[in-house]
N, C-alpha and C. Protein backbone atom coordinates (compact mmCIF):
# COMPACT_ATOMS: atom_id res chain seq x y z
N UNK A 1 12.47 -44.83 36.03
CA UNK A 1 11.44 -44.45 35.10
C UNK A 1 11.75 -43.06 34.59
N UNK A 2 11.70 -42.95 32.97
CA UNK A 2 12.32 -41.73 32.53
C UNK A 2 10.43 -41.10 32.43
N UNK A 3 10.18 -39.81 32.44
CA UNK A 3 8.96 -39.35 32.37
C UNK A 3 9.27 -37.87 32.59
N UNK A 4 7.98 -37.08 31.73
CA UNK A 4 7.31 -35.69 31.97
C UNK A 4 6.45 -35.73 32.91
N UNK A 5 6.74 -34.11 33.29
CA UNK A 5 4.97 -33.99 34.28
C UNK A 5 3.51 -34.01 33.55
N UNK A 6 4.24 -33.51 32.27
CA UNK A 6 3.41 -33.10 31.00
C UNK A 6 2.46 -34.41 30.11
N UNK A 7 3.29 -35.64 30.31
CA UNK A 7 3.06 -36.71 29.48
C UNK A 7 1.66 -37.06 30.10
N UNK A 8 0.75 -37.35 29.64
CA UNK A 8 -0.54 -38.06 29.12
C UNK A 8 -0.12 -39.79 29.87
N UNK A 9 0.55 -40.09 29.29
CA UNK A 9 1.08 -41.74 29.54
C UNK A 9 2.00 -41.87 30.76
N UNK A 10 3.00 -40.70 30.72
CA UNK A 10 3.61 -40.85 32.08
C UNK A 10 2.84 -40.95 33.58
N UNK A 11 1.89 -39.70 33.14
CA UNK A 11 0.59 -39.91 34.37
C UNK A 11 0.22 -41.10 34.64
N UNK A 12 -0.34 -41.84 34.14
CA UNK A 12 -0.94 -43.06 33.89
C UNK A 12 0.06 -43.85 34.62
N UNK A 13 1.35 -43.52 34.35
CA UNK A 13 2.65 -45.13 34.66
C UNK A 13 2.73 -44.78 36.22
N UNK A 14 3.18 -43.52 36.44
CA UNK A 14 3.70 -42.95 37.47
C UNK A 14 3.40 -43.57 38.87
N UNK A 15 1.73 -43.52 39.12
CA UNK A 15 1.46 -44.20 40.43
C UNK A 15 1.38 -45.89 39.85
N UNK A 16 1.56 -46.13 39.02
CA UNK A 16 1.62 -47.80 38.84
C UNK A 16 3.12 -47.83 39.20
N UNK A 17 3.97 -47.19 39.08
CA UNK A 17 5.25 -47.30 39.43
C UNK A 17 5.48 -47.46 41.10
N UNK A 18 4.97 -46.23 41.19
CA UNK A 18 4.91 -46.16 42.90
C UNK A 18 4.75 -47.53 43.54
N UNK A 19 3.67 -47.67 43.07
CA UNK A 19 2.55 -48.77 43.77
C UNK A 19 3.41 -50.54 43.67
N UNK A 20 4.13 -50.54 42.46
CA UNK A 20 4.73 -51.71 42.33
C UNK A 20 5.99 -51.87 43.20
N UNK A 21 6.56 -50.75 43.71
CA UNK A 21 7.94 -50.44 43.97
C UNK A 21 7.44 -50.89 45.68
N UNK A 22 6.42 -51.10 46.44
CA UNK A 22 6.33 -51.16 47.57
C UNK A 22 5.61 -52.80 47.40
N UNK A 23 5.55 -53.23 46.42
CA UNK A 23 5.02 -54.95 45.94
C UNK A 23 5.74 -55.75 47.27
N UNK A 24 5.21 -56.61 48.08
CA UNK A 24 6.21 -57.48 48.56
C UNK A 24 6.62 -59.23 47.65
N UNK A 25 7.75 -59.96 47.78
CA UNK A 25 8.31 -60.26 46.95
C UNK A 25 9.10 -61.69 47.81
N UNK A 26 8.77 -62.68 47.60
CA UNK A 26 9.99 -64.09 48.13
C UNK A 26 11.00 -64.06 47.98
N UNK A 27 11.49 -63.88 48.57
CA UNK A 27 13.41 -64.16 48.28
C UNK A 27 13.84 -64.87 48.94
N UNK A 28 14.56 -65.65 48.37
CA UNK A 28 15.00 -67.27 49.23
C UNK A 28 16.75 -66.81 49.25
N UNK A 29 16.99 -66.60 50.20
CA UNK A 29 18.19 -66.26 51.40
C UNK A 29 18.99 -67.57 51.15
N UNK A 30 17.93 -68.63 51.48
CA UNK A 30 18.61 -70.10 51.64
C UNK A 30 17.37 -71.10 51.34
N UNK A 31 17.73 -72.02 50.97
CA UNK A 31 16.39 -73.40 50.67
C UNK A 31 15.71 -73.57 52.06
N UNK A 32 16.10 -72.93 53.10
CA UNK A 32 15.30 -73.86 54.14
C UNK A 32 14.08 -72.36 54.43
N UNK A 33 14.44 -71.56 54.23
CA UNK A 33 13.89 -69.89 54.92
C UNK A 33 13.17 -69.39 53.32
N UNK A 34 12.13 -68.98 53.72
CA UNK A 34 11.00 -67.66 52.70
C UNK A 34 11.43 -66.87 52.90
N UNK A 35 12.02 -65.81 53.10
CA UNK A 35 11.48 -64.47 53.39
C UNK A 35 10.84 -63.17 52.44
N UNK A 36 10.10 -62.67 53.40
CA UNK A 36 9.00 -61.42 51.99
C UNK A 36 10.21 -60.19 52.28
N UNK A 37 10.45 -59.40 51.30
CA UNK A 37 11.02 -58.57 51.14
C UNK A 37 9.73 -57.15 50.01
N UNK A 38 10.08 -56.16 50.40
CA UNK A 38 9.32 -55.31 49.37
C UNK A 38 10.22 -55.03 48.37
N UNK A 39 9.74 -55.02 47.03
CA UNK A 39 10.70 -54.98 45.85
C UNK A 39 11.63 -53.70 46.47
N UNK A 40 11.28 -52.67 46.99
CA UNK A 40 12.11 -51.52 47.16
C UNK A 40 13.66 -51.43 47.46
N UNK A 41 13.27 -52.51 48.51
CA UNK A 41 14.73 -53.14 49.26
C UNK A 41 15.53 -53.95 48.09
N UNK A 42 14.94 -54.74 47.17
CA UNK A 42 15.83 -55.48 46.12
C UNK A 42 16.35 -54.39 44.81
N UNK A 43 15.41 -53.39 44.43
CA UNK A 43 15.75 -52.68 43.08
C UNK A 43 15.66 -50.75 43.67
N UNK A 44 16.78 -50.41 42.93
CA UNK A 44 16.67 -48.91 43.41
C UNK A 44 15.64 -48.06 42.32
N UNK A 45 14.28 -47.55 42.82
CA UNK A 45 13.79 -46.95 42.18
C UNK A 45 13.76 -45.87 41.50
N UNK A 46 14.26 -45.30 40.52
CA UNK A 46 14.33 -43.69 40.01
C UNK A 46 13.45 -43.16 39.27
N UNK A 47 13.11 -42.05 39.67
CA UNK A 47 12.16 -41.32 38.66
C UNK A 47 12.73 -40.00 37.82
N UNK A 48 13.22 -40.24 36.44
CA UNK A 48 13.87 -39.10 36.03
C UNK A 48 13.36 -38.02 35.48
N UNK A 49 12.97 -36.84 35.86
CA UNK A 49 12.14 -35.69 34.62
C UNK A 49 13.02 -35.38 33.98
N UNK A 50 12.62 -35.79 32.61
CA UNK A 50 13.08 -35.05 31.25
C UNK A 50 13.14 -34.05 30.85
N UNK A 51 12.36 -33.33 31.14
CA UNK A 51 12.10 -31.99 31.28
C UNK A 51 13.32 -30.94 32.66
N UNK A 52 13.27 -31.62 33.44
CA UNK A 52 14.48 -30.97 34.51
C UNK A 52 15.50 -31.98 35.17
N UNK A 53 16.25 -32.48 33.61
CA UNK A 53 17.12 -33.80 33.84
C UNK A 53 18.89 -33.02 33.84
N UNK A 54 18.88 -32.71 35.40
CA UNK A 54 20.43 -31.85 35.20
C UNK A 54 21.45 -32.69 35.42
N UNK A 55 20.86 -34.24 35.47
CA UNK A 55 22.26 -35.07 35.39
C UNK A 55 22.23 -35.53 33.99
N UNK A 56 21.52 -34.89 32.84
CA UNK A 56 21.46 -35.69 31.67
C UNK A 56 21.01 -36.83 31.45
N UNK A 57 20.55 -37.78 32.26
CA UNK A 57 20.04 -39.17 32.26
C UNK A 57 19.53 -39.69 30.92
N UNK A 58 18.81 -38.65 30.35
CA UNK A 58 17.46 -38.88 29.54
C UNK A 58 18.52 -38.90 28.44
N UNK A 59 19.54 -38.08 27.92
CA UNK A 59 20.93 -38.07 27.10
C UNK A 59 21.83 -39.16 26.88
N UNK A 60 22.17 -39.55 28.24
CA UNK A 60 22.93 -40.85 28.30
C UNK A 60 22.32 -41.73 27.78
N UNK A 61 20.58 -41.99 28.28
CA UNK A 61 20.14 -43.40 27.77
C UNK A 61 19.47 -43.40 26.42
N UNK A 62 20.09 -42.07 26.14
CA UNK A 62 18.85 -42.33 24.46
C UNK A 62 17.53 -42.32 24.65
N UNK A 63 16.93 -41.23 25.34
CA UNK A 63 15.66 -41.76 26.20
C UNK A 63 14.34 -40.98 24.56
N UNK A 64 13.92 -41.69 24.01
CA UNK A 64 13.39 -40.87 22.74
C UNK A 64 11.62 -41.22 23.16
N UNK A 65 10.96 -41.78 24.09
CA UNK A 65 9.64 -42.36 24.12
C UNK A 65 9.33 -41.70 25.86
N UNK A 66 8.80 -41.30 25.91
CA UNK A 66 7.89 -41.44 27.53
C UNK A 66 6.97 -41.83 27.41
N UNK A 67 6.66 -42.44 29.08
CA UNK A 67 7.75 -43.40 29.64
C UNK A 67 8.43 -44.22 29.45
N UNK A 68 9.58 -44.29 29.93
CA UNK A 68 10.36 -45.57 29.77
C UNK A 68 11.41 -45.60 30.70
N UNK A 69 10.64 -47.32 31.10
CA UNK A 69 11.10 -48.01 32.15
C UNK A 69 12.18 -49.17 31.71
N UNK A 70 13.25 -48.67 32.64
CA UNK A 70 14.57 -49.59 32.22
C UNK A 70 15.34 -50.16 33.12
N UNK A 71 15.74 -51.42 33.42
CA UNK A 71 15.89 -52.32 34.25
C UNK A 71 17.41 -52.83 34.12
N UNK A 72 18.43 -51.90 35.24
CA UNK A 72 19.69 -52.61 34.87
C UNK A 72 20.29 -53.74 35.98
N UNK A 73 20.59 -54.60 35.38
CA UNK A 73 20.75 -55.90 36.18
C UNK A 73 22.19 -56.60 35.52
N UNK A 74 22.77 -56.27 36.71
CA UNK A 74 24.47 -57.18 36.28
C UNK A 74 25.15 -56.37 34.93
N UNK A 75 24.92 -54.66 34.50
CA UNK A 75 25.15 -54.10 33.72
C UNK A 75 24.47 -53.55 32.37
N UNK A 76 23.33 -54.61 32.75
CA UNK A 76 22.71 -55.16 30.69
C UNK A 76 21.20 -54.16 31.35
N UNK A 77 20.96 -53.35 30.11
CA UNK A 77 19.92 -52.68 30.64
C UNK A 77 18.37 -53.64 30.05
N UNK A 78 17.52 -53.88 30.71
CA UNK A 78 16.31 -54.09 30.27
C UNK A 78 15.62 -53.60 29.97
N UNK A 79 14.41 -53.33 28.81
CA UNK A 79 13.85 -52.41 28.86
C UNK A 79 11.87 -52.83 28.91
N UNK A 80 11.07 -52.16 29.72
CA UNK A 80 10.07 -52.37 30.20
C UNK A 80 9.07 -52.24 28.79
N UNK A 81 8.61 -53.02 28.32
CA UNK A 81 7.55 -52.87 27.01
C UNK A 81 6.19 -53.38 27.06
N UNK A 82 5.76 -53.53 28.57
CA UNK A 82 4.54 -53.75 28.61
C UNK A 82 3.69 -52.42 29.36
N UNK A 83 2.63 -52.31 29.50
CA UNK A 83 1.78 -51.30 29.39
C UNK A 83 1.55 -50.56 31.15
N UNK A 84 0.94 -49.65 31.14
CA UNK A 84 0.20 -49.11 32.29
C UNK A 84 -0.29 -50.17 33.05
N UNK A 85 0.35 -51.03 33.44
CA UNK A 85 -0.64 -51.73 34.74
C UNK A 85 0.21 -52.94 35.64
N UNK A 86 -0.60 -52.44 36.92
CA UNK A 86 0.15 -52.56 38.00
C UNK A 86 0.57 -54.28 38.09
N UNK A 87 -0.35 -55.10 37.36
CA UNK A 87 0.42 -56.73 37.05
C UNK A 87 1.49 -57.08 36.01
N UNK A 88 1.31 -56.50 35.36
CA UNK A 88 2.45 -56.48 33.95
C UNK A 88 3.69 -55.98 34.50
N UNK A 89 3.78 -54.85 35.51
CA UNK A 89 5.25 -54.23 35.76
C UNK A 89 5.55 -54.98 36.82
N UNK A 90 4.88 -55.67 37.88
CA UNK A 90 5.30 -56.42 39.04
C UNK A 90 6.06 -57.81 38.48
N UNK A 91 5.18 -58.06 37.20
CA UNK A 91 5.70 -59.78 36.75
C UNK A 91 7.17 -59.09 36.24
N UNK A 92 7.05 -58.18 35.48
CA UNK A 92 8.80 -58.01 34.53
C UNK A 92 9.35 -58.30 35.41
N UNK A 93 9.46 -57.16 36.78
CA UNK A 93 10.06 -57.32 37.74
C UNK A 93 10.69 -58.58 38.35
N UNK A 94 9.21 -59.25 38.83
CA UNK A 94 9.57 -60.35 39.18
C UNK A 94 10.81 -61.34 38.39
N UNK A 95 9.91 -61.66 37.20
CA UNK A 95 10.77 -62.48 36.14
C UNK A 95 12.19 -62.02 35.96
N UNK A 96 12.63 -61.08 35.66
CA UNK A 96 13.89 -60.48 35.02
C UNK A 96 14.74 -60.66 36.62
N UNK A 97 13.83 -60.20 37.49
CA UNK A 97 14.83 -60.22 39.37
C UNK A 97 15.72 -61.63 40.08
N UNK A 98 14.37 -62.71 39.48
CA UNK A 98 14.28 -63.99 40.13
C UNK A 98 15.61 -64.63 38.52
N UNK A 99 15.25 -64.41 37.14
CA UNK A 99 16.10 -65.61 36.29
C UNK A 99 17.81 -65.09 36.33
């Protein structure tokens, strides 16, 4: 998650971020076994300030909107376009993790 301390909207995402990142989650190992996993363990969470970004992050990705949440999977970045709330960011997740 690219974000200010400053942002209005980043506030808002920030603990929805948190909060989704500890979601627990099915992951099928094998057809015969469930197991719950917390998203944490499947996706590495980052939180980048724009404002004190000394690896450039916010540069590299073209980062022009806060927040913005971006999802790289097998290279291809995704990018998060649904809103402040803690069901909308669990489903991307989900969906984009599981297809």
């Amino acid at each position: 998650m690219f974000f200010t301390n400053w942002c209005g909207h980043s506030k808002k995402m920030k603990p929805i971020f948190d909060e989704v990142k500890n979601e627990l989650v099915t992951v099928d190992k094998n057809k015969n076994k469930n197991e719950k996993k917390m998203l944490k363990e499947l996706v590495d969470f980052k939180l980048v300030d724009c404002e004190n970004d000394d690896t450039r992050m916010c540069s590299l990705f073209k980062i022009k909107y806060l927040p913005t949440l971006i999802l790289i999977k097998d290279g291809k970045k995704i990018k998060y376009t649904g809103g402040p709330e803690l069901e909308k960011l669990y489903l991307f997740l989900k969906r984009e993790l599981t297809s």
